[in-house]
C-alpha atoms as a PDB file:
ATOM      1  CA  UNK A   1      63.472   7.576  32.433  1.00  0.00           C
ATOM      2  CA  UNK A   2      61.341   9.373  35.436  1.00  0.00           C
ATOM      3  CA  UNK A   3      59.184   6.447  36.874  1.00  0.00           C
ATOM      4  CA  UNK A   4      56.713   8.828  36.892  1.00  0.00           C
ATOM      5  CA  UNK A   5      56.866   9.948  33.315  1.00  0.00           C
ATOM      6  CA  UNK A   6      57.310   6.744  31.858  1.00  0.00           C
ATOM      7  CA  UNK A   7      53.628   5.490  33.868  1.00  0.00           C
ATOM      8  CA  UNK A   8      52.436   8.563  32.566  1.00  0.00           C
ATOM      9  CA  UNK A   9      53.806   7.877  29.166  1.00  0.00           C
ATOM     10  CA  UNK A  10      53.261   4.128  29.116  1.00  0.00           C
ATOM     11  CA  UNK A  11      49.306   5.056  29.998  1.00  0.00           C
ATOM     12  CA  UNK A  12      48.940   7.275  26.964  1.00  0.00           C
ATOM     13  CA  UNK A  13      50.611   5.295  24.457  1.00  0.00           C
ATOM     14  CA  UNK A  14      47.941   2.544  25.924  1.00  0.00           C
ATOM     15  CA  UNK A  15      44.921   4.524  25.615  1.00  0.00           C
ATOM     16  CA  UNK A  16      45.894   5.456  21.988  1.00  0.00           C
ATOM     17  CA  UNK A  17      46.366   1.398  21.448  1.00  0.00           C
ATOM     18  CA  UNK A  18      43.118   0.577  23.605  1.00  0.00           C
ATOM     19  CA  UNK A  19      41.069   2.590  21.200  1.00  0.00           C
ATOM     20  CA  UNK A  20      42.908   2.257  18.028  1.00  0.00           C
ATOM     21  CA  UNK A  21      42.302  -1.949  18.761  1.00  0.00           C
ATOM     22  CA  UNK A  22      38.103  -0.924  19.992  1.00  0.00           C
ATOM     23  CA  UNK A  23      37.944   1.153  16.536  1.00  0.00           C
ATOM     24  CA  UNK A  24      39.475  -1.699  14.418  1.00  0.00           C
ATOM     25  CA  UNK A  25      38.026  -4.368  15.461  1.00  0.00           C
ATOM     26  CA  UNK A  26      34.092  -2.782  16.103  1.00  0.00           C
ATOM     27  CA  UNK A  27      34.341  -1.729  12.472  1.00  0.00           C
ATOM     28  CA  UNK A  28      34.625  -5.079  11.055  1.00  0.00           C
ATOM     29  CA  UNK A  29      30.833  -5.581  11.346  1.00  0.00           C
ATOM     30  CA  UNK A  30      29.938  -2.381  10.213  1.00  0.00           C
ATOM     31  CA  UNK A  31      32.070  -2.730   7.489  1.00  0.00           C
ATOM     32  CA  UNK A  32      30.681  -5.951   6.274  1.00  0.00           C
ATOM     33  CA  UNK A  33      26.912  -5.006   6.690  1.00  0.00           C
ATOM     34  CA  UNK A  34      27.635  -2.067   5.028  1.00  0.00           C
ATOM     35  CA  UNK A  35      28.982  -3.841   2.051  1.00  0.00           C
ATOM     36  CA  UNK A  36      26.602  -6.827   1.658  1.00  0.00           C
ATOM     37  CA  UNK A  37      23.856  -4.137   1.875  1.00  0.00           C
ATOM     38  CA  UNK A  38      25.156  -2.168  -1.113  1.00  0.00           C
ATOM     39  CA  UNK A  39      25.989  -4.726  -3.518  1.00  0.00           C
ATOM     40  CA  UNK A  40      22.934  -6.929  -2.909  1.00  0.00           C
ATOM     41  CA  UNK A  41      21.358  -3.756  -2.896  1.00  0.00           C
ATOM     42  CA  UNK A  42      22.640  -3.261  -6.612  1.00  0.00           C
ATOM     43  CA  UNK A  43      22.084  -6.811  -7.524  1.00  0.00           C
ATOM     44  CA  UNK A  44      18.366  -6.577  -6.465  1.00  0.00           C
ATOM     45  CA  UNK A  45      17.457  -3.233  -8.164  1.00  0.00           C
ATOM     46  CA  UNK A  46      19.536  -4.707 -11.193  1.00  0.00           C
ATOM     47  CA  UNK A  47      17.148  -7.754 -11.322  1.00  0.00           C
ATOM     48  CA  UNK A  48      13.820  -5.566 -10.281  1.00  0.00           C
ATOM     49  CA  UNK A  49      14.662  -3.255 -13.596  1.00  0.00           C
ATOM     50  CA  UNK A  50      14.756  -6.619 -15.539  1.00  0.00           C
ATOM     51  CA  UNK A  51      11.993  -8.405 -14.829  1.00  0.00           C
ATOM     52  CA  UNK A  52       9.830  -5.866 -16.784  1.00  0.00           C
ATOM     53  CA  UNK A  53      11.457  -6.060 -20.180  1.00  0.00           C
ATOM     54  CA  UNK A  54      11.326 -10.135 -19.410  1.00  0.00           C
ATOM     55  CA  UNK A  55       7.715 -10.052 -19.272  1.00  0.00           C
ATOM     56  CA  UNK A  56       7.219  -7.677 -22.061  1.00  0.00           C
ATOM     57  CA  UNK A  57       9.900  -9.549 -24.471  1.00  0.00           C
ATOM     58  CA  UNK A  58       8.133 -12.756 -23.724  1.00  0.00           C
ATOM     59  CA  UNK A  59      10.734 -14.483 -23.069  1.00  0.00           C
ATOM     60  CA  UNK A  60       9.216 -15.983 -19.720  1.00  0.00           C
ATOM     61  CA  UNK A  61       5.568 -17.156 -20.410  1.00  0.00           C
ATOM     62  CA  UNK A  62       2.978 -18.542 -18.803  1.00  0.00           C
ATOM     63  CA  UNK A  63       0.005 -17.996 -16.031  1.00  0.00           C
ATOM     64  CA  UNK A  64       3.989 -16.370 -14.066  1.00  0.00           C
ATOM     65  CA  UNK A  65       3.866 -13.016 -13.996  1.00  0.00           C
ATOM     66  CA  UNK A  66       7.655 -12.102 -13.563  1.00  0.00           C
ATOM     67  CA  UNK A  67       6.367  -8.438 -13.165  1.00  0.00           C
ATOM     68  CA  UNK A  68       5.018  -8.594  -9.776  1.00  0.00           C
ATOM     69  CA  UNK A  69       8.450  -9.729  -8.913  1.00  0.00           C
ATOM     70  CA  UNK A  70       9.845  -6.343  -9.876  1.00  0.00           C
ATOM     71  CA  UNK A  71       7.695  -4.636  -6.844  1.00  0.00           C
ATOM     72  CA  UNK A  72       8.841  -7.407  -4.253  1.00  0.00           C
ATOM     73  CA  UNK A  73      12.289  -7.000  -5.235  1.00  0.00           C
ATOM     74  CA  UNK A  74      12.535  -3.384  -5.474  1.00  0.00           C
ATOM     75  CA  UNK A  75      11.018  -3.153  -1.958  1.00  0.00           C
ATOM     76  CA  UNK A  76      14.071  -5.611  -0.555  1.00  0.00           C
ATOM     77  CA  UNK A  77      16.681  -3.240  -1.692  1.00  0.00           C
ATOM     78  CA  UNK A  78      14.228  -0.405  -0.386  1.00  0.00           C
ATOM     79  CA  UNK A  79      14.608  -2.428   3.402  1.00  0.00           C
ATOM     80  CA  UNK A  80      18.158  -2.993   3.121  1.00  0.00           C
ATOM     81  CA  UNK A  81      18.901   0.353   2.236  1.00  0.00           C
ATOM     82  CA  UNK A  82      16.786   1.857   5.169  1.00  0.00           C
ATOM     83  CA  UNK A  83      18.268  -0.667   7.447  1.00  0.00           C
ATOM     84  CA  UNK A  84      22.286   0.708   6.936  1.00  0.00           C
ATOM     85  CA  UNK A  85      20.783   4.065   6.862  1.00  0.00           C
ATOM     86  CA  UNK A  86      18.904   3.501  10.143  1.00  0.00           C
ATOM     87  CA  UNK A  87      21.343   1.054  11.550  1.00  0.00           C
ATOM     88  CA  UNK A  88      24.358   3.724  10.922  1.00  0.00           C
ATOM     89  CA  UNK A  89      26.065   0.679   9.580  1.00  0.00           C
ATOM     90  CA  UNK A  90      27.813   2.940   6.675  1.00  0.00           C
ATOM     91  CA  UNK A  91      28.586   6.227   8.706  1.00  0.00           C
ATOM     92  CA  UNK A  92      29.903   4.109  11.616  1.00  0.00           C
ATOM     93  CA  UNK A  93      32.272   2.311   9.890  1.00  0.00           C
ATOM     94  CA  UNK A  94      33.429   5.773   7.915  1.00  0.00           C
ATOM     95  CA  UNK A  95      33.556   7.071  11.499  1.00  0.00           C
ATOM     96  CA  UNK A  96      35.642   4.096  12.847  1.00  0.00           C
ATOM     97  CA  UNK A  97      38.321   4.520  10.065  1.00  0.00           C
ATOM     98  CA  UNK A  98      38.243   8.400  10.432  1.00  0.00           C
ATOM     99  CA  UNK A  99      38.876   8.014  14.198  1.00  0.00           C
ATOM    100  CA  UNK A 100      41.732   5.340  14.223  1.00  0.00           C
ATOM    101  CA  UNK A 101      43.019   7.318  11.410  1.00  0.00           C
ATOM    102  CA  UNK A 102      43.454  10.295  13.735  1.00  0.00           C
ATOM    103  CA  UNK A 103      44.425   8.503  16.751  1.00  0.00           C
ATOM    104  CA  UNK A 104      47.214   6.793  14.628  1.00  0.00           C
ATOM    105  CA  UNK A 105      48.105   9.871  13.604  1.00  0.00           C
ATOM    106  CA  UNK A 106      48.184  11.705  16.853  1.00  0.00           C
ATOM    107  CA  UNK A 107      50.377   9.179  18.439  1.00  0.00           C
ATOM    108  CA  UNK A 108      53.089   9.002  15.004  1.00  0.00           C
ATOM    109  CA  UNK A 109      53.075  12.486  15.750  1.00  0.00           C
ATOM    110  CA  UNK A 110      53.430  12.223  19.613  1.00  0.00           C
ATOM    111  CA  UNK A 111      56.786   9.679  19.333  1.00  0.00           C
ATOM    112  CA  UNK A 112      58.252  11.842  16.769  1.00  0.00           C
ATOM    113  CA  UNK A 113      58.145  15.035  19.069  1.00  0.00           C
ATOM    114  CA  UNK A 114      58.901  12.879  21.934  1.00  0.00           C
ATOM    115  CA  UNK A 115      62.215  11.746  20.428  1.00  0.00           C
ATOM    116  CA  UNK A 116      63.030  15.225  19.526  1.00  0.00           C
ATOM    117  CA  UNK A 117      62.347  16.352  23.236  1.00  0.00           C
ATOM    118  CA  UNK A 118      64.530  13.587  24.493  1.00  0.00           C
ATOM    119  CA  UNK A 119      67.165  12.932  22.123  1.00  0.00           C
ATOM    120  CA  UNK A 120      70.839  13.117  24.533  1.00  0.00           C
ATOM    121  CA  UNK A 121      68.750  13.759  27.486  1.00  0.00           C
ATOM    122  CA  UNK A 122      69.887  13.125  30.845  1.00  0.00           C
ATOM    123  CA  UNK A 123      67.393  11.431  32.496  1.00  0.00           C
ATOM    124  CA  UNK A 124      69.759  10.931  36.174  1.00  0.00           C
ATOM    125  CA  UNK A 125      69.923  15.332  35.670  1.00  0.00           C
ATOM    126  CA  UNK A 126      66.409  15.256  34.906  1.00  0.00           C
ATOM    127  CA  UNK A 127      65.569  19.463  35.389  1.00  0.00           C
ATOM    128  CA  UNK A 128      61.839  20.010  37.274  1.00  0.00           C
ATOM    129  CA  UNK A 129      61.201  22.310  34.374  1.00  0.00           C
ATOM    130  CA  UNK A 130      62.360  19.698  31.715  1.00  0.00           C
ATOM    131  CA  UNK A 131      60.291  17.184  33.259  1.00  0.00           C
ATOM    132  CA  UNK A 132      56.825  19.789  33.293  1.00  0.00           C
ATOM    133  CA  UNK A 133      57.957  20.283  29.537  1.00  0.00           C
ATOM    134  CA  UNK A 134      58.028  16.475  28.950  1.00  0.00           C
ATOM    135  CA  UNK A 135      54.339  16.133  31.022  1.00  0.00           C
ATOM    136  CA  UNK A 136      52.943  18.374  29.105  1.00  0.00           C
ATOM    137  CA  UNK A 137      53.566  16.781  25.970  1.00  0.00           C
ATOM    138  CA  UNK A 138      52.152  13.727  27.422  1.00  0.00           C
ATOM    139  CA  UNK A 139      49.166  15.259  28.533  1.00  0.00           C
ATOM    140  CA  UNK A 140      48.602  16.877  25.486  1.00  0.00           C
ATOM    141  CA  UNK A 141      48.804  13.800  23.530  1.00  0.00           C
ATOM    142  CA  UNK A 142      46.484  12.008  25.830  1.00  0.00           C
ATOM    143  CA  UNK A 143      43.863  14.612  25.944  1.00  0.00           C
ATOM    144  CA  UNK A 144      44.316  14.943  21.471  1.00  0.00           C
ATOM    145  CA  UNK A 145      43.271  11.133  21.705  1.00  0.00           C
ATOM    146  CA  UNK A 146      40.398  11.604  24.454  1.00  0.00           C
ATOM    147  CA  UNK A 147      38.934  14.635  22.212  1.00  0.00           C
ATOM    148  CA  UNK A 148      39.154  12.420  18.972  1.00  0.00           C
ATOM    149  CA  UNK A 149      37.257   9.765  20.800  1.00  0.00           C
ATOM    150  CA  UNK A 150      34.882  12.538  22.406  1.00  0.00           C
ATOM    151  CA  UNK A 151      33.794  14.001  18.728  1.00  0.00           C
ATOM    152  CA  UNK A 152      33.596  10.835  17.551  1.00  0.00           C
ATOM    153  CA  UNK A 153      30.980   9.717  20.056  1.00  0.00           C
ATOM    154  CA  UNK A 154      29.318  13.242  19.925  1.00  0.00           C
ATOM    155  CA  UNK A 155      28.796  12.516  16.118  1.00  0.00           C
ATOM    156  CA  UNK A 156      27.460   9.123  16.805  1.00  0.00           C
ATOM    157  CA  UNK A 157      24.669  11.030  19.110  1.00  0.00           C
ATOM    158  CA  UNK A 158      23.921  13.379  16.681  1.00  0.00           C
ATOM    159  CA  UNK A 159      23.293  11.021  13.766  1.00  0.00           C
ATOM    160  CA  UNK A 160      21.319   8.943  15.903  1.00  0.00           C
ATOM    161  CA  UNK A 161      18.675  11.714  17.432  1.00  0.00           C
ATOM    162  CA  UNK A 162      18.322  13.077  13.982  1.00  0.00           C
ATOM    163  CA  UNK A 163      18.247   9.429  12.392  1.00  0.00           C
ATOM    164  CA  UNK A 164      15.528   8.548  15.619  1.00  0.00           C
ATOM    165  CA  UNK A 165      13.936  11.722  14.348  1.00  0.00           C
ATOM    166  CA  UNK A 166      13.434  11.009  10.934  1.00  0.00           C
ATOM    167  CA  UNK A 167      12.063   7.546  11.362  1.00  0.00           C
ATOM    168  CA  UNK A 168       9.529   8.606  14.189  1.00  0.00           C
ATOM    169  CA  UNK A 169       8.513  11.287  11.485  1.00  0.00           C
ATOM    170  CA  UNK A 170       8.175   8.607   8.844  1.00  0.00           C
ATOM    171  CA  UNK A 171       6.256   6.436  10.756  1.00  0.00           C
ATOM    172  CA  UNK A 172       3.800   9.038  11.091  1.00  0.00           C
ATOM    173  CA  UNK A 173       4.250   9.529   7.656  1.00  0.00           C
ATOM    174  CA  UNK A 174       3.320   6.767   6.643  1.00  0.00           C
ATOM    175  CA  UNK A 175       0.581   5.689   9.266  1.00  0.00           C
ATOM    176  CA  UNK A 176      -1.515   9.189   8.424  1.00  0.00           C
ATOM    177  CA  UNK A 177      -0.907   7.763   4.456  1.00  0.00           C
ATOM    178  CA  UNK A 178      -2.158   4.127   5.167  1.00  0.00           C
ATOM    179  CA  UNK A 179      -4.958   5.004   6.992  1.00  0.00           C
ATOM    180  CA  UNK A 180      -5.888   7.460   4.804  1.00  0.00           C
ATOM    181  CA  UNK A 181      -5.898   4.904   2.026  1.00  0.00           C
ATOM    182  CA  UNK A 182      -8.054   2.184   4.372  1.00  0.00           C
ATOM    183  CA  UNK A 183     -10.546   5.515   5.512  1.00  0.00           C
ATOM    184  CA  UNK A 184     -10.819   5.837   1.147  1.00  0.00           C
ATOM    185  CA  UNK A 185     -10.972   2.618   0.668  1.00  0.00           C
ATOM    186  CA  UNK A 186     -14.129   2.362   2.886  1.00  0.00           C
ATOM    187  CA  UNK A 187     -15.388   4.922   1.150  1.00  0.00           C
ATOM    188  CA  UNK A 188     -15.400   3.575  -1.773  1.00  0.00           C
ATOM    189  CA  UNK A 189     -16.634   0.574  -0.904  1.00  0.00           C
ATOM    190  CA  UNK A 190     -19.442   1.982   0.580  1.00  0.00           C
ATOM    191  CA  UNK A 191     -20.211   4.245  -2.211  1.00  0.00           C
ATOM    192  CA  UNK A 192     -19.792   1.141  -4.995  1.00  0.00           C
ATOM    193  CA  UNK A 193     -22.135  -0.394  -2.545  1.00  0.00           C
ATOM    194  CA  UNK A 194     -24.503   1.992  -2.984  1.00  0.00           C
ATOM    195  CA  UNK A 195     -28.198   1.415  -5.030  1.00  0.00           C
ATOM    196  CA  UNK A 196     -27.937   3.235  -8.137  1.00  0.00           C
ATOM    197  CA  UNK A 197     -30.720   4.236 -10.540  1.00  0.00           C
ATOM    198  CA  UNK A 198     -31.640   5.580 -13.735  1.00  0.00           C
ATOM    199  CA  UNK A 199     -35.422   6.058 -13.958  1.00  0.00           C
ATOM    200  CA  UNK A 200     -36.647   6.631 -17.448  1.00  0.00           C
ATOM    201  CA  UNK A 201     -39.676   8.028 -18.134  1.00  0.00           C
ATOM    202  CA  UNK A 202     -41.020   7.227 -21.518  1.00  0.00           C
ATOM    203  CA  UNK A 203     -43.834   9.530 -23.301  1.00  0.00           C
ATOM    204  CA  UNK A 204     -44.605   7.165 -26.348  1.00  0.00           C
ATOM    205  CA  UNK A 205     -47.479   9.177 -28.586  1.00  0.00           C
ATOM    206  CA  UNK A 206     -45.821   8.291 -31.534  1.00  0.00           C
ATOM    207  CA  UNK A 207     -47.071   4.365 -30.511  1.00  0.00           C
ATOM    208  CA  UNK A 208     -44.078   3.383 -32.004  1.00  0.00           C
ATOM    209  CA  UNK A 209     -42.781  -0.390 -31.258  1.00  0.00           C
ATOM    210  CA  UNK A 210     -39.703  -1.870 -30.502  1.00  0.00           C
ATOM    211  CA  UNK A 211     -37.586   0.211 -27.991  1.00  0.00           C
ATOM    212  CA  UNK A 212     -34.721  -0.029 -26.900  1.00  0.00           C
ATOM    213  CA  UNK A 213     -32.588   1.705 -24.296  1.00  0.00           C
ATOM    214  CA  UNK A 214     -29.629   1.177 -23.958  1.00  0.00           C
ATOM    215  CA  UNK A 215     -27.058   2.038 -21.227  1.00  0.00           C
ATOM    216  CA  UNK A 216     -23.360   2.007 -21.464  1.00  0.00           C
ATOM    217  CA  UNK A 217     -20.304   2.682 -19.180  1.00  0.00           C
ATOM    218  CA  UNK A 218     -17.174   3.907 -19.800  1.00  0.00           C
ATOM    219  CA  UNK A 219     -15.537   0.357 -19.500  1.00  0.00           C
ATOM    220  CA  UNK A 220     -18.029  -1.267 -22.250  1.00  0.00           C
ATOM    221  CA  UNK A 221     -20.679  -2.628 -19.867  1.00  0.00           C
ATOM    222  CA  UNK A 222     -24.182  -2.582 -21.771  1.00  0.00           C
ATOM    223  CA  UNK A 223     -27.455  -2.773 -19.491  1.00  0.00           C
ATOM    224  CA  UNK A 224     -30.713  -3.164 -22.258  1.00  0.00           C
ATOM    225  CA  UNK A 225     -34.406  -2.926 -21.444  1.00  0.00           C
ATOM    226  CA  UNK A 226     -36.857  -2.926 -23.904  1.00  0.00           C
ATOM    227  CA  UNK A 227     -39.998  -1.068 -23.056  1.00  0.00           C
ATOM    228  CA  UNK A 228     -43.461  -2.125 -24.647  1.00  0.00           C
ATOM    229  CA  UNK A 229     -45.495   0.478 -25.907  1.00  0.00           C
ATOM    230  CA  UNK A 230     -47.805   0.918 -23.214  1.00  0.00           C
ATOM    231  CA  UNK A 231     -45.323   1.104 -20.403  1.00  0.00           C
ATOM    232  CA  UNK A 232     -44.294   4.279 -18.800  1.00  0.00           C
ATOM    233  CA  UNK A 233     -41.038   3.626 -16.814  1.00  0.00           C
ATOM    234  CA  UNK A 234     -38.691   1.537 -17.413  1.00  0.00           C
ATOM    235  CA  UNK A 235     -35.757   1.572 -14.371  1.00  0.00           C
ATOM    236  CA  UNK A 236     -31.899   0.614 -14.461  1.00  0.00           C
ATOM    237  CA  UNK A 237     -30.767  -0.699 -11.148  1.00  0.00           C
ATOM    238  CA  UNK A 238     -27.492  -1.597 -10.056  1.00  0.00           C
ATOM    239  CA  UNK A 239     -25.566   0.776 -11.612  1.00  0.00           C
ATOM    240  CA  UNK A 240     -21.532   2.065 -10.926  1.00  0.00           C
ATOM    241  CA  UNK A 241     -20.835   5.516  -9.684  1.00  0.00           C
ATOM    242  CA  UNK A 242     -19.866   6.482 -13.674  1.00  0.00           C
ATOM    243  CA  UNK A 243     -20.884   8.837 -16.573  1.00  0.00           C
ATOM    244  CA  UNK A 244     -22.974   6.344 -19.301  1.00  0.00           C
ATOM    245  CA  UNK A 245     -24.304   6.979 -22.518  1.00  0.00           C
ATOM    246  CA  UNK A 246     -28.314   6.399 -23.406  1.00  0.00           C
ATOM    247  CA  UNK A 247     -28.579   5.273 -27.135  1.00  0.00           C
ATOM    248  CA  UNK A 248     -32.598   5.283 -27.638  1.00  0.00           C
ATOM    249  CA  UNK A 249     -33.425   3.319 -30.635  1.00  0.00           C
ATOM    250  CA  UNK A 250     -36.940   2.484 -31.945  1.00  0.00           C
ATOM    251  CA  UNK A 251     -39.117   0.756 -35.449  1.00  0.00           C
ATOM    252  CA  UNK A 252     -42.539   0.786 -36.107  1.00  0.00           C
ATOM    253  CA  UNK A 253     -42.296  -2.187 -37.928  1.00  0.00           C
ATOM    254  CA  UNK A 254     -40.503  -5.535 -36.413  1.00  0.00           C
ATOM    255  CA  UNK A 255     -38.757  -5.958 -40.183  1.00  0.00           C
ATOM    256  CA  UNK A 256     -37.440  -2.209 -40.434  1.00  0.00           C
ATOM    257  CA  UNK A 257     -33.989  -1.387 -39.762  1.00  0.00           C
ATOM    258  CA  UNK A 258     -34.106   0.569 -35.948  1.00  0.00           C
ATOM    259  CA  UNK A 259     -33.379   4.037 -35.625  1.00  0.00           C
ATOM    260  CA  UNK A 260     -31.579   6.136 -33.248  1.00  0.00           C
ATOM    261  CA  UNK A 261     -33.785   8.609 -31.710  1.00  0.00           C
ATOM    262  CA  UNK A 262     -31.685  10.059 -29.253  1.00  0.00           C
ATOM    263  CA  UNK A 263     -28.470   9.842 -27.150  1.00  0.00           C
ATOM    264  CA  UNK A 264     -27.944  11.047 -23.672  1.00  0.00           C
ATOM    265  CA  UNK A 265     -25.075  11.530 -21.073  1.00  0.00           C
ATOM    266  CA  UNK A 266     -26.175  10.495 -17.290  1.00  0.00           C
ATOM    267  CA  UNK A 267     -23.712  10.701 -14.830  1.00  0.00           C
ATOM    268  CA  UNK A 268     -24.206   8.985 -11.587  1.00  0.00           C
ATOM    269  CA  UNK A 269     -20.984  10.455 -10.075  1.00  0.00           C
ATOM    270  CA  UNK A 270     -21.925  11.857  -6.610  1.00  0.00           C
ATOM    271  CA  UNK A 271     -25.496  10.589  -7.146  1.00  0.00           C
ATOM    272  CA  UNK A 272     -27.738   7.818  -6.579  1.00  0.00           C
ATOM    273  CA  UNK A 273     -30.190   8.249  -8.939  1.00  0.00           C
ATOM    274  CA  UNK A 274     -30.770  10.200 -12.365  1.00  0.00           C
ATOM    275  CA  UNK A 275     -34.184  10.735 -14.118  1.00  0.00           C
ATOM    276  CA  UNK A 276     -34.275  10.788 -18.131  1.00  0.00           C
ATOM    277  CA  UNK A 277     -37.810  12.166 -19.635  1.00  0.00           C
ATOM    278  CA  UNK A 278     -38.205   9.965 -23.271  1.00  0.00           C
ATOM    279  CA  UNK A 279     -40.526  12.218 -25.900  1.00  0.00           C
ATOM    280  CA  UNK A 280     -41.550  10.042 -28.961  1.00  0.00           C
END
């Protein structure tokens, strides 16, 4: 053979090995990651979905709450998932294989149409325009090898701006959320904080005895006062920012049975106070 085809040869049949070897070997960790990520990925989800039919089947008792577990567990999987998504760990690998695939292929290809091209060849009556013929097969398996390696690596920039892009974006995301939920959160705060009041005002000609009024929230919280007959306000402090229901109830006589005189609604949503005018 030519010296100078054969170094020509020899090179290409080396850069096909070169990255054939660099695609085998850097997929190995990609590969693995990419498996262990999956399957505990599985396992954890698997074990998230249980823990609520432990709790609820009792089978697990006590002050545990296996339940919470579920949340911690499904948020694992959540972070391993996001990590081989992020980390490319999955696509890289596929991209490995796909590449040595090709490169293997190229150069099968590249021996078989070399032996064709030089089967009973002459090397010592080597023609010039034999030997072009026989370069550019060379160079066009080197440069089939150098463009597998090139989209390959064009890929790998592609996924990666639009993976960089997608996690900037969901940081945002999810900074705008949390502090949206810390700006509410002081808002509510502030507005349970608040001094609430119902201020009744109670017109007693009948003189009748024994009042009571009688607040209560939607949750079952009772707040009682129980006017004398003289007074003329009675207030309820410390209130929540919820709709409660007045039951009025009054008796002449300490030994009667009390009756209702009349039930209100007062909602103290997006107020602080709420006056109630009592006719008896």
């Amino acid at each position: 053979m030519n010296p100078q085809i054969k170094d020509l040869y020899d090179f290409a049949l080396d850069n096909a090995k070169r990255s054939i070897d660099w695609y085998t070997k850097n997929s190995k960790p990609k590969r693995r990651f990419s498996k262990i990520s999956r399957w505990y990925s599985i396992i954890i989800l698997g074990l998230a979905s249980v823990a609520p039919i432990l709790k609820a089947t009792g089978i697990i008792k006590g002050a545990f709450d296996i339940s919470s577990w579920g949340y911690l567990l499904l948020a694992i999987a959540g972070i391993l998932m996001l990590l081989d998504r992020f980390g490319g760990f999955s696509t890289s690998w596929m991209r490995y294989i796909t590449a040595q695939l090709e490169i293997d292929k190229a150069q099968e290809a590249f021996r078989f149409k070399w032996a064709q091209n030089t089967f009973g060849l002459n090397w010592d009556t080597l023609t010039p325009a034999k030997a072009v013929e026989l370069l550019g097969h060379i160079e066009a398996f080197n440069s089939s090898v150098n463009m597998i390696i090139e989209n390959e690596t064009n890929a790998w920039i592609t996924e990666f701006k639009s993976n960089l892009t997608e996690l900037q974006s969901m940081i945002k995301t999810r900074t705008a959320e949390y502090m949206k939920t810390i700006e509410e959160k002081k808002t509510a705060e502030a507005e349970i904080k608040k001094q609430r009041y119902v201020i009744a005002q109670i017109d007693n000609k009948s003189n009748l005895g024994f009042i009571e009024l009688k607040l209560t929230s939607p949750d079952g919280e009772e707040y009682v006062m129980h006017p004398g007959r003289m007074q003329k306000t009675e207030i309820f402090k410390d209130l929540k920012p919820v709709r409660y229901i007045m039951d009025i109830t009054a008796k002449k006589d300490p030994k009667a049975a009390a009756e209702v005189i009349d039930k209100k609604m007062i909602d103290l949503t997006g107020k602080d106070q709420e006056e109630v005018r009592l006719k008896f």
